[in-house]
PDB file of N, CA and C in Angstrom:
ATOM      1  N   UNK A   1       2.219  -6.780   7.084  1.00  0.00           N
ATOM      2  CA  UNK A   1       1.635  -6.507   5.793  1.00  0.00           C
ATOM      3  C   UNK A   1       1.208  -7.826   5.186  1.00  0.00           C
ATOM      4  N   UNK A   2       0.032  -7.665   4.573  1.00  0.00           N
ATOM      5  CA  UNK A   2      -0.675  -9.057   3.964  1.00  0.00           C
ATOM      6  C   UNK A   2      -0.452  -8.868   2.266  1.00  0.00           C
ATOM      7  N   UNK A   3       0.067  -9.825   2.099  1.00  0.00           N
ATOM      8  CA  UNK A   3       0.118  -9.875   0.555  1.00  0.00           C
ATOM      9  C   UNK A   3      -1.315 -10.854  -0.154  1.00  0.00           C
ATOM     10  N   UNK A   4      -2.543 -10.164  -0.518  1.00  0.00           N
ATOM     11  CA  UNK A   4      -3.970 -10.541  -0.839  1.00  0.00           C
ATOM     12  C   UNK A   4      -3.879 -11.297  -2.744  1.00  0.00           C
ATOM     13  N   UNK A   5      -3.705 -12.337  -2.630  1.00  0.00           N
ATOM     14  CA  UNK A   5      -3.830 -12.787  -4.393  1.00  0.00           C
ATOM     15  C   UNK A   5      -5.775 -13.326  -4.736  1.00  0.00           C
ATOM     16  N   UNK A   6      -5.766 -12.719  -5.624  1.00  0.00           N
ATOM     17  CA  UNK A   6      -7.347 -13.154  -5.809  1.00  0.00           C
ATOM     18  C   UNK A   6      -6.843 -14.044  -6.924  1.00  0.00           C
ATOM     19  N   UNK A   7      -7.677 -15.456  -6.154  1.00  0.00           N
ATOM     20  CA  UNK A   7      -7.173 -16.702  -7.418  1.00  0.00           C
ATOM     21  C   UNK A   7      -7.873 -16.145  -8.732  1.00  0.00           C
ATOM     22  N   UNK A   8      -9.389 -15.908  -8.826  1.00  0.00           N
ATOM     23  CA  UNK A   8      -9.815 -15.196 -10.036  1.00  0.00           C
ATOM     24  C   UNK A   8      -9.333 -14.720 -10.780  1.00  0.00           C
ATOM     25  N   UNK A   9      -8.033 -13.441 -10.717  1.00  0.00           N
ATOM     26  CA  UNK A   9      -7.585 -13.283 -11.267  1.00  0.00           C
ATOM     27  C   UNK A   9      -6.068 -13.355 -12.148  1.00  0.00           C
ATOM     28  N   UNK A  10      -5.712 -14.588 -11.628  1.00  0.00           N
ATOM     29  CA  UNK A  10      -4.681 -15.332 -12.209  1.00  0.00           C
ATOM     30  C   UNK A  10      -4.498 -16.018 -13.343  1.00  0.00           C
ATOM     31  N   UNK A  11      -4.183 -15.612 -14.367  1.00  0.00           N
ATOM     32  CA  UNK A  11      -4.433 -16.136 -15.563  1.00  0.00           C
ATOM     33  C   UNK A  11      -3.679 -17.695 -15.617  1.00  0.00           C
ATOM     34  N   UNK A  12      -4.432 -18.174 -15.340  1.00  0.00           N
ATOM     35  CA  UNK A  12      -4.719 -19.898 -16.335  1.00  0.00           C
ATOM     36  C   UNK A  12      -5.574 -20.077 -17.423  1.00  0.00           C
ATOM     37  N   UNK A  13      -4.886 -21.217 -18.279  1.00  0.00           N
ATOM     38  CA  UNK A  13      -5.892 -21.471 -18.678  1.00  0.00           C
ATOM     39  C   UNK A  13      -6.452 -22.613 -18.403  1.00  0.00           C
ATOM     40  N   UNK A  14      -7.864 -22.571 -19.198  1.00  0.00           N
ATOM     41  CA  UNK A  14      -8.829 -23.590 -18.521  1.00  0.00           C
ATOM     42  C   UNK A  14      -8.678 -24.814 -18.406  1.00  0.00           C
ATOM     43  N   UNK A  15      -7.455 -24.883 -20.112  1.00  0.00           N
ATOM     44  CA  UNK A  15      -7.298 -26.510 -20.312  1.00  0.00           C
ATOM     45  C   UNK A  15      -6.295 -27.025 -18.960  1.00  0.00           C
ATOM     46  N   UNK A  16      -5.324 -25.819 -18.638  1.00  0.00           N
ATOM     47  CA  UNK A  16      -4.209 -26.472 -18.081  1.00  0.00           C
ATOM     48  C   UNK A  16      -5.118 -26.863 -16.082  1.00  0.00           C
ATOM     49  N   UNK A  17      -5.869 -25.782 -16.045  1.00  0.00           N
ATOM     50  CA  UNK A  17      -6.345 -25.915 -14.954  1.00  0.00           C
ATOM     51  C   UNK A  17      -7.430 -27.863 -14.839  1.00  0.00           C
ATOM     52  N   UNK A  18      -7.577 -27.770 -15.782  1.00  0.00           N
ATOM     53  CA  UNK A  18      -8.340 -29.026 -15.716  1.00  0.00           C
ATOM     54  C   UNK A  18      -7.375 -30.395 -15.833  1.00  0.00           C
ATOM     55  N   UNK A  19      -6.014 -29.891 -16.214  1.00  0.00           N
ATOM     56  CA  UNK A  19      -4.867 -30.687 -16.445  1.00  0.00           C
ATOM     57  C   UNK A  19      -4.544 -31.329 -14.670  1.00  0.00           C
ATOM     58  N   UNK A  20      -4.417 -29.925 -14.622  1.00  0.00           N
ATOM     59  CA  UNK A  20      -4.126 -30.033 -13.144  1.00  0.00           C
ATOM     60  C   UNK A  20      -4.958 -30.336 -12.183  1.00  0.00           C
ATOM     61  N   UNK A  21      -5.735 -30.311 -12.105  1.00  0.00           N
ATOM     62  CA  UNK A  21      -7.675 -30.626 -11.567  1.00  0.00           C
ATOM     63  C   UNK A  21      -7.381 -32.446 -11.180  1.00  0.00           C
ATOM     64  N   UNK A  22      -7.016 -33.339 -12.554  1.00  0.00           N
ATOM     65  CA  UNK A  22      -6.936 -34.276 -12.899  1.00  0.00           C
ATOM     66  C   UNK A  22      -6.007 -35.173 -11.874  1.00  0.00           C
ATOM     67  N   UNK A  23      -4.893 -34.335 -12.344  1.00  0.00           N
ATOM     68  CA  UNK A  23      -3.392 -34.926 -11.126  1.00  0.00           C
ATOM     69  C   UNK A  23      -3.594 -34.287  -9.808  1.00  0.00           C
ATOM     70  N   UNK A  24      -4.416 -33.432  -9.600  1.00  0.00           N
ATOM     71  CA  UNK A  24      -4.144 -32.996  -8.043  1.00  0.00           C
ATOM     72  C   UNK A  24      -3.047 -31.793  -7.977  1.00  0.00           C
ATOM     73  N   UNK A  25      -2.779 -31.159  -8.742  1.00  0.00           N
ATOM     74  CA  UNK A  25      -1.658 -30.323  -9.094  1.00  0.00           C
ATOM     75  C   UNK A  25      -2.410 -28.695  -8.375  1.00  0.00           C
ATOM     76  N   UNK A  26      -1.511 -28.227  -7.766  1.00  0.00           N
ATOM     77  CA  UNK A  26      -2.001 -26.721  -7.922  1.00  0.00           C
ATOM     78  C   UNK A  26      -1.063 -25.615  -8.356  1.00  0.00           C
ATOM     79  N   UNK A  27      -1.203 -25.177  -9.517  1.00  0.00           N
ATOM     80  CA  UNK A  27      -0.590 -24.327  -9.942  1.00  0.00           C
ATOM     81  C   UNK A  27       0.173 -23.204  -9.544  1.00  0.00           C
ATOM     82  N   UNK A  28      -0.468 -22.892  -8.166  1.00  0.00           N
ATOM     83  CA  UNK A  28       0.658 -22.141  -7.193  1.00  0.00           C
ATOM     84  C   UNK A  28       2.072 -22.441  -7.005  1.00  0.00           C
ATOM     85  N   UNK A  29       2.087 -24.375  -7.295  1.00  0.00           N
ATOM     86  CA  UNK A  29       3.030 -24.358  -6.548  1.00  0.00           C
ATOM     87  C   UNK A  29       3.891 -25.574  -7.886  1.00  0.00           C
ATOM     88  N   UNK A  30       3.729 -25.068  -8.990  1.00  0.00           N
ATOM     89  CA  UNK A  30       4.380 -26.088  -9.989  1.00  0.00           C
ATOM     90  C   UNK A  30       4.919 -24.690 -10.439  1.00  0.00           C
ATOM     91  N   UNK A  31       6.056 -25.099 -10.833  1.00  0.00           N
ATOM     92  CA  UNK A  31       7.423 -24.299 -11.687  1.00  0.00           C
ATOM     93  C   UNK A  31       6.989 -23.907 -13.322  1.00  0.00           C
ATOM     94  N   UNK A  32       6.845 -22.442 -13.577  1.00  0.00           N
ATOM     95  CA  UNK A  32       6.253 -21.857 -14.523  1.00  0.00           C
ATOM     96  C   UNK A  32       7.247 -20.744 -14.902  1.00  0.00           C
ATOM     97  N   UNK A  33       8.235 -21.177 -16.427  1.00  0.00           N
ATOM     98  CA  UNK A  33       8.927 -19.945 -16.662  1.00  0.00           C
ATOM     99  C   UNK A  33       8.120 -19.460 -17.344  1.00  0.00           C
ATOM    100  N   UNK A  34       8.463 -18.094 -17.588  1.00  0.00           N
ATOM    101  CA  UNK A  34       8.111 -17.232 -18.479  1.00  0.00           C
ATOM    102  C   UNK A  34       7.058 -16.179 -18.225  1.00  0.00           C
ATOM    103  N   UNK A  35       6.886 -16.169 -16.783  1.00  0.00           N
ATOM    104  CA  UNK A  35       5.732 -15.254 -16.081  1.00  0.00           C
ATOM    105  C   UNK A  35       7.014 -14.442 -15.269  1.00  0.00           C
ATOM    106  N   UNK A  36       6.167 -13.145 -15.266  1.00  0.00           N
ATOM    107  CA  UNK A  36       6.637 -12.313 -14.540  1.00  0.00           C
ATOM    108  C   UNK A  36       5.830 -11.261 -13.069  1.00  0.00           C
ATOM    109  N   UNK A  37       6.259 -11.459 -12.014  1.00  0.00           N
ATOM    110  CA  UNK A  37       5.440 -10.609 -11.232  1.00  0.00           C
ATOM    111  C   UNK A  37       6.098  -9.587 -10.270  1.00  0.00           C
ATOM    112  N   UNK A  38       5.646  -8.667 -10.594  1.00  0.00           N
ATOM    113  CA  UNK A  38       5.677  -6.733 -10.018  1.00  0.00           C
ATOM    114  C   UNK A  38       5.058  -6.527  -9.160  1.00  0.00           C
ATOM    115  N   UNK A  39       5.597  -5.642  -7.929  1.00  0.00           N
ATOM    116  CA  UNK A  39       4.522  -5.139  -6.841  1.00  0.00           C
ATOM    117  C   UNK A  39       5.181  -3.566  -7.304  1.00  0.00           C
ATOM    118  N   UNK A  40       3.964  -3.150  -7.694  1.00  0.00           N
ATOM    119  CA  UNK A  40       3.718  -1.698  -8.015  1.00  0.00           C
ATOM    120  C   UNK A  40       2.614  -0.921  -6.921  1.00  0.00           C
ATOM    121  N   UNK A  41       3.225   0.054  -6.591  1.00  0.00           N
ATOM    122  CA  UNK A  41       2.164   1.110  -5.880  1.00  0.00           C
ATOM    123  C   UNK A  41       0.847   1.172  -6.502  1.00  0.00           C
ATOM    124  N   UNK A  42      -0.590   0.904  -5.669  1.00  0.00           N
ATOM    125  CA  UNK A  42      -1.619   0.790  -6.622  1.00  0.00           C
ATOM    126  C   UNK A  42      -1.756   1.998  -7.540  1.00  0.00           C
ATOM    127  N   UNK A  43      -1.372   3.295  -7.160  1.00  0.00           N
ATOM    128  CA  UNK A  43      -1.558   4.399  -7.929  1.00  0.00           C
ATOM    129  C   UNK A  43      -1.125   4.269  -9.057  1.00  0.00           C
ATOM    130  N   UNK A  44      -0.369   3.302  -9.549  1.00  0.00           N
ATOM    131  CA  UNK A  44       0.748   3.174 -10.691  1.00  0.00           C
ATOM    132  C   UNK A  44       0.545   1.888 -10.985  1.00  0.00           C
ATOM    133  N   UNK A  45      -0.563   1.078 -10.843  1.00  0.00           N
ATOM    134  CA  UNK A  45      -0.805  -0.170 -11.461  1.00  0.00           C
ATOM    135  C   UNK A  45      -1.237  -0.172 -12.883  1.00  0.00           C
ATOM    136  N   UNK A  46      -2.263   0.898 -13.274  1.00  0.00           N
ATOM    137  CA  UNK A  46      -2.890   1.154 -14.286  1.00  0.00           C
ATOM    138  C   UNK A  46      -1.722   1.354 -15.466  1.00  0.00           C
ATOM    139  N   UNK A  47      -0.617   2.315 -14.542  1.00  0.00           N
ATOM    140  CA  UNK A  47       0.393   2.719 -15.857  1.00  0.00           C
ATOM    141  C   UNK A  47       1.653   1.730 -16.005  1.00  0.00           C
ATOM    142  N   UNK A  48       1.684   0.877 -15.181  1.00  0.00           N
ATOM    143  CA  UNK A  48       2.369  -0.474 -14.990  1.00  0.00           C
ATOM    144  C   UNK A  48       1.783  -1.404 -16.101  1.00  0.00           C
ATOM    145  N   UNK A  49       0.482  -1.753 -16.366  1.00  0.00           N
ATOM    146  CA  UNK A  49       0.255  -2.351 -16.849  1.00  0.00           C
ATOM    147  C   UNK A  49      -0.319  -2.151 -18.379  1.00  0.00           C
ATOM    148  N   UNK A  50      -0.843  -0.920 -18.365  1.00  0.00           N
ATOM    149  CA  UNK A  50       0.195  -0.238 -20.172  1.00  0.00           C
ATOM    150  C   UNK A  50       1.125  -0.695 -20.580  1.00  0.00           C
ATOM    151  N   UNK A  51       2.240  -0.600 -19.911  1.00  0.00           N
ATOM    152  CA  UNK A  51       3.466  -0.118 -20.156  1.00  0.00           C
ATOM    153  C   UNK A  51       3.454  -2.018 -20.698  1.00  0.00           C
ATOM    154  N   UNK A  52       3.299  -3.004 -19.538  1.00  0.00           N
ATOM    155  CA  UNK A  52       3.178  -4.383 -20.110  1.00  0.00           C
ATOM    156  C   UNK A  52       2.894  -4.782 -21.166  1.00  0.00           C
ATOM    157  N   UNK A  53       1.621  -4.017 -21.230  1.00  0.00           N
ATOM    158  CA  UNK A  53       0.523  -4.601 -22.282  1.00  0.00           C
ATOM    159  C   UNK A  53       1.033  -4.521 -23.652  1.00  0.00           C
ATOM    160  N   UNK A  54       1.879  -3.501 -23.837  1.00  0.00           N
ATOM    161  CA  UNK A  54       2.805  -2.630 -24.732  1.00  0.00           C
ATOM    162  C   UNK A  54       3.730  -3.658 -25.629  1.00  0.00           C
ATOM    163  N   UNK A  55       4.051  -5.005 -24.868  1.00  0.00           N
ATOM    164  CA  UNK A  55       4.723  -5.697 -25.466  1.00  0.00           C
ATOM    165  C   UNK A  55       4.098  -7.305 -25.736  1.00  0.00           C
ATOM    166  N   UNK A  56       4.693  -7.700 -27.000  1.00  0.00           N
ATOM    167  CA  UNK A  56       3.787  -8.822 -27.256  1.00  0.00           C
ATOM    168  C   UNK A  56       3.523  -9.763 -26.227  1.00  0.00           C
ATOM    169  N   UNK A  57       4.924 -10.130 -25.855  1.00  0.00           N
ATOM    170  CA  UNK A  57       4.645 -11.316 -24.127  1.00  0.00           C
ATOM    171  C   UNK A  57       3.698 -10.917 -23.393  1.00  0.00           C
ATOM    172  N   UNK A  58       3.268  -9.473 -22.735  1.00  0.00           N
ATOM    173  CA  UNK A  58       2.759  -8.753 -22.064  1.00  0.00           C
ATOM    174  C   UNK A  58       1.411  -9.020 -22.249  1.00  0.00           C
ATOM    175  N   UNK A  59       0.958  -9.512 -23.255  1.00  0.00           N
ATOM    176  CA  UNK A  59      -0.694  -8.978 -23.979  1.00  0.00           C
ATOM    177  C   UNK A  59      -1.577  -9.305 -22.598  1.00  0.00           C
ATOM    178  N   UNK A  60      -1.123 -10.359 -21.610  1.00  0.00           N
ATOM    179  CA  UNK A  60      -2.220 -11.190 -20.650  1.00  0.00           C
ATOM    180  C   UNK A  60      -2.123 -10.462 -18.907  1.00  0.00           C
ATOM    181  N   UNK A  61      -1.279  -9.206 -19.307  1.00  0.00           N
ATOM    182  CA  UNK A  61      -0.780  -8.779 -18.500  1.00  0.00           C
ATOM    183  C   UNK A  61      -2.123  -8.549 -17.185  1.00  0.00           C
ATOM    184  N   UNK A  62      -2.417  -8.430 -15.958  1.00  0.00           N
ATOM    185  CA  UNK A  62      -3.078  -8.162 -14.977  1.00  0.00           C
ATOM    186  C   UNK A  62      -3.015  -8.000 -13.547  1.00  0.00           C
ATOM    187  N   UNK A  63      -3.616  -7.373 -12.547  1.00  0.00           N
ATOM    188  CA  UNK A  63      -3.376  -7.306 -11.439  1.00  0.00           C
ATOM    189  C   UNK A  63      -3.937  -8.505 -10.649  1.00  0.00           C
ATOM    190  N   UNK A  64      -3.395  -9.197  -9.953  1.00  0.00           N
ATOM    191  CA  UNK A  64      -3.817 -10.376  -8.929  1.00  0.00           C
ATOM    192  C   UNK A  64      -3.932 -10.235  -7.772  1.00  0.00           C
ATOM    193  N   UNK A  65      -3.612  -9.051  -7.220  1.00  0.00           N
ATOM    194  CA  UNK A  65      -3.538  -8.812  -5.882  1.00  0.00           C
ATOM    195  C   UNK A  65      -3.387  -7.465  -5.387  1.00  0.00           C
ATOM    196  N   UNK A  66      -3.429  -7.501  -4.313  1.00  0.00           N
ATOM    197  CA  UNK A  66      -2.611  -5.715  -3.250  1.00  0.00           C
ATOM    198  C   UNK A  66      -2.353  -6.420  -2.332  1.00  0.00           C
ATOM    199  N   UNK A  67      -1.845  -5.459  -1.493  1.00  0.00           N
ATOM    200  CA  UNK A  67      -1.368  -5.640  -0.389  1.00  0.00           C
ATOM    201  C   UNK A  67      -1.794  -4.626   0.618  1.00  0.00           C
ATOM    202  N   UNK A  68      -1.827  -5.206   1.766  1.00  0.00           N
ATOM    203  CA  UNK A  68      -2.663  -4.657   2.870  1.00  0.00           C
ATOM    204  C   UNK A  68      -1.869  -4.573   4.247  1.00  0.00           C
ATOM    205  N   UNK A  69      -1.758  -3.368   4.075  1.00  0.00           N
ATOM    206  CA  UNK A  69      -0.704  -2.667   5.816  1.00  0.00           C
ATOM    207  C   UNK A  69      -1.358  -2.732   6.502  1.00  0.00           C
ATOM    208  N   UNK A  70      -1.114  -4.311   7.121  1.00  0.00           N
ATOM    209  CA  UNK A  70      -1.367  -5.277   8.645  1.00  0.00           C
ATOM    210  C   UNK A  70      -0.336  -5.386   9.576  1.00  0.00           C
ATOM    211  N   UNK A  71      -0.052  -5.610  10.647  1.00  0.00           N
ATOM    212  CA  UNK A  71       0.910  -6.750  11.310  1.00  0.00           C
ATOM    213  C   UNK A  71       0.882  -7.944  10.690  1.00  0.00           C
ATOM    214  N   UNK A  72       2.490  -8.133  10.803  1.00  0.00           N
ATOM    215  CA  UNK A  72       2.767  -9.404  10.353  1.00  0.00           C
ATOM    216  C   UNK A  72       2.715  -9.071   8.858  1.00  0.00           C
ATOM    217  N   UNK A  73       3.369 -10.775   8.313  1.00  0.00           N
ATOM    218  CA  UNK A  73       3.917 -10.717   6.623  1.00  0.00           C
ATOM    219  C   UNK A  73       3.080 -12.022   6.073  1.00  0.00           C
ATOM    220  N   UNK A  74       2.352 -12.042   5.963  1.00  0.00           N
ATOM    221  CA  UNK A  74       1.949 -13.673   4.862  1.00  0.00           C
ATOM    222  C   UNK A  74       1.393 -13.159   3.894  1.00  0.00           C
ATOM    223  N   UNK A  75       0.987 -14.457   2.532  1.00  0.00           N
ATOM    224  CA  UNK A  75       0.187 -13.974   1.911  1.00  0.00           C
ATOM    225  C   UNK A  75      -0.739 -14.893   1.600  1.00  0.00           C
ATOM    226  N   UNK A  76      -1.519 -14.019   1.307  1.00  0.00           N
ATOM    227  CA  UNK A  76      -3.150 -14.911   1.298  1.00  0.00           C
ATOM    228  C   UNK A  76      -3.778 -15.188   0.258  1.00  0.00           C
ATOM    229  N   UNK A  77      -4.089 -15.865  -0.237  1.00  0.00           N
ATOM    230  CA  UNK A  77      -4.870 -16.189  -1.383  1.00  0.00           C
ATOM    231  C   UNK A  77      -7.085 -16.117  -0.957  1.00  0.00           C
ATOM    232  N   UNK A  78      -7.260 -15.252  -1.913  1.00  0.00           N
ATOM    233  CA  UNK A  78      -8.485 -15.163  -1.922  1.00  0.00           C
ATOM    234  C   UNK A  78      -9.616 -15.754  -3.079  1.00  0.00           C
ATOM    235  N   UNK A  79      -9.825 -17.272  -2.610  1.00  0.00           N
ATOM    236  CA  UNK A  79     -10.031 -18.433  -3.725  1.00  0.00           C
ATOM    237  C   UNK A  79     -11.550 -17.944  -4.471  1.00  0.00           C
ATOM    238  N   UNK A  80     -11.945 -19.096  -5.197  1.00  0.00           N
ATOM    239  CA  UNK A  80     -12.748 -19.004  -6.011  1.00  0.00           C
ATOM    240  C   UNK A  80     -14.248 -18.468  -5.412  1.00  0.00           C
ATOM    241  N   UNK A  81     -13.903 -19.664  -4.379  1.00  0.00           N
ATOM    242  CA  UNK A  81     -15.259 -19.993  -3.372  1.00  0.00           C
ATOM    243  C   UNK A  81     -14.710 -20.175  -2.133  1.00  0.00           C
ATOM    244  N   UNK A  82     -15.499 -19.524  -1.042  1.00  0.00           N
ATOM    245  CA  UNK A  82     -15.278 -20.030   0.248  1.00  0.00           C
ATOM    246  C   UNK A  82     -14.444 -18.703   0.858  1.00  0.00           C
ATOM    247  N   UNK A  83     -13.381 -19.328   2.147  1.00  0.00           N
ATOM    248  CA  UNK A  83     -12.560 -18.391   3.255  1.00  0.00           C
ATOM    249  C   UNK A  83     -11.135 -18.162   2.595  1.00  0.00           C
ATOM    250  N   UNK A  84     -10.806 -17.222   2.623  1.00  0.00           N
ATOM    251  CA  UNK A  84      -9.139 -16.965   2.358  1.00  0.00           C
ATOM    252  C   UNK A  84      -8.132 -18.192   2.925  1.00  0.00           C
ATOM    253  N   UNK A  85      -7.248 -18.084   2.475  1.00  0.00           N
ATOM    254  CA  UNK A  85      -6.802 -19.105   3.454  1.00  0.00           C
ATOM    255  C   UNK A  85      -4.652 -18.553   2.919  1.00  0.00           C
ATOM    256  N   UNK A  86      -4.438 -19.144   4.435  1.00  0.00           N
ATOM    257  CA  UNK A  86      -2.531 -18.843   3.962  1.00  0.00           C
ATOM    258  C   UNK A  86      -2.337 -19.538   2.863  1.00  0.00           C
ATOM    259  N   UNK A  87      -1.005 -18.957   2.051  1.00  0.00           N
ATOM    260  CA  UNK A  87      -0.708 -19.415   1.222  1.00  0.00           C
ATOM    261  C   UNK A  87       1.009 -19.307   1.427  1.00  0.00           C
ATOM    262  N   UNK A  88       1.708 -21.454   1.930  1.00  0.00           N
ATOM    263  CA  UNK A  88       2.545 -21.559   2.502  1.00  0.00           C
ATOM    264  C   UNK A  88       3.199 -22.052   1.712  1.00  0.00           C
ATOM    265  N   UNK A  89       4.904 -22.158   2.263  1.00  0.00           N
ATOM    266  CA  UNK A  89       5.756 -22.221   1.320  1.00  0.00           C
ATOM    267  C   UNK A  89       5.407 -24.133   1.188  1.00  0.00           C
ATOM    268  N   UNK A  90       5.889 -24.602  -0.281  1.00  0.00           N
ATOM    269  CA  UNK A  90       5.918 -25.398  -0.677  1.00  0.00           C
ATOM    270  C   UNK A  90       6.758 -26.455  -0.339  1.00  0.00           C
ATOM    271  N   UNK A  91       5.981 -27.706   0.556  1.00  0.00           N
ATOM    272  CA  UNK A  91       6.439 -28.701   1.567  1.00  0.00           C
ATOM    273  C   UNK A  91       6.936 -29.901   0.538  1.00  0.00           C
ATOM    274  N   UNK A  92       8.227 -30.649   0.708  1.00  0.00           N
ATOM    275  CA  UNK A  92       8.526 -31.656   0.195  1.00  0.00           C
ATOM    276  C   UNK A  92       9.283 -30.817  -1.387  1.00  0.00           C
ATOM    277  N   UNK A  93       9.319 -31.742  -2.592  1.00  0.00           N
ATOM    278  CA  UNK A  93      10.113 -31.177  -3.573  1.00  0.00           C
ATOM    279  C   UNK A  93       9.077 -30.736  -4.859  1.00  0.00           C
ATOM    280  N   UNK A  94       9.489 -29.532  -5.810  1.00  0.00           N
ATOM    281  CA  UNK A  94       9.088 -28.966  -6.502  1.00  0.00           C
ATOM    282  C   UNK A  94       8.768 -29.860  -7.704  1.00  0.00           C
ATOM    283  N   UNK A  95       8.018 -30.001  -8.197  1.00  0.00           N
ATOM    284  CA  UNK A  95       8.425 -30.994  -9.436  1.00  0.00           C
ATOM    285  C   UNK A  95       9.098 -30.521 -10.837  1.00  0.00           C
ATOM    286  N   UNK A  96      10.193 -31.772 -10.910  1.00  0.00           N
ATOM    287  CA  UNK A  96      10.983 -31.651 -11.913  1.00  0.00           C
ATOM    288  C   UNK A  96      10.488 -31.024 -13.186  1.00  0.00           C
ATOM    289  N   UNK A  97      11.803 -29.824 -14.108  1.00  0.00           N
ATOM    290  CA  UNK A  97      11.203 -28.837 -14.883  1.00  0.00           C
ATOM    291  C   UNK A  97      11.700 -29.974 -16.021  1.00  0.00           C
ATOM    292  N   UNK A  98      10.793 -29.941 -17.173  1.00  0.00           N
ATOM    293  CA  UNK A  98      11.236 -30.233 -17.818  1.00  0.00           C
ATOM    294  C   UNK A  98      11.439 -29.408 -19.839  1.00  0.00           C
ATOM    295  N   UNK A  99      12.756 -29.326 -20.148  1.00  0.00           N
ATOM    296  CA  UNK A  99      13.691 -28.426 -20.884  1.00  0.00           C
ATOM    297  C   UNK A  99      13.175 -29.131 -22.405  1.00  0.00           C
TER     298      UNK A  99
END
């Protein structure tokens, strides 16, 4: 099974993306509390994300992905521009959170 993320629809914002643009940072892989992510049956995405939207944290609530009954388990990111490409676990150390 392929787990499909469309970068498009990942809510950043623009400033932070250009933050990160700057340092070389990719947001995939920097430490972000306060997000939450659900794998809901697509039939039940729509009422999944009501149900989100429902609460103030929720307001940015959206779908980023499906998943696709393949062989095998990765997941893929489907970027802005260009070929899909794996999306692997994070080599070396996370950078420090800071409280």
């Amino acid at each position: 099974m392929n787990f499909l993320i469309e970068e498009k629809k990942i809510p950043v914002r623009e400033e932070v993306l250009g933050f990160f643009e700057i340092l070389g940072f990719d947001p995939l892989y920097v430490a972000n509390e306060g997000k939450f992510v659900a794998f809901v049956p697509q039939d039940d995405c729509d009422k999944a994300l009501k149900i989100m939207k429902s609460f103030k944290d929720g307001k940015e609530a959206t779908c980023i992905g499906y998943v696709e009954d393949k062989k095998g388990v990765n997941v893929i990111l489907e970027p802005y521009k260009g070929a899909r490409r794996l999306l692997s676990l994070l080599s070396g150390e996370q950078l420090p959170r800071i409280c």
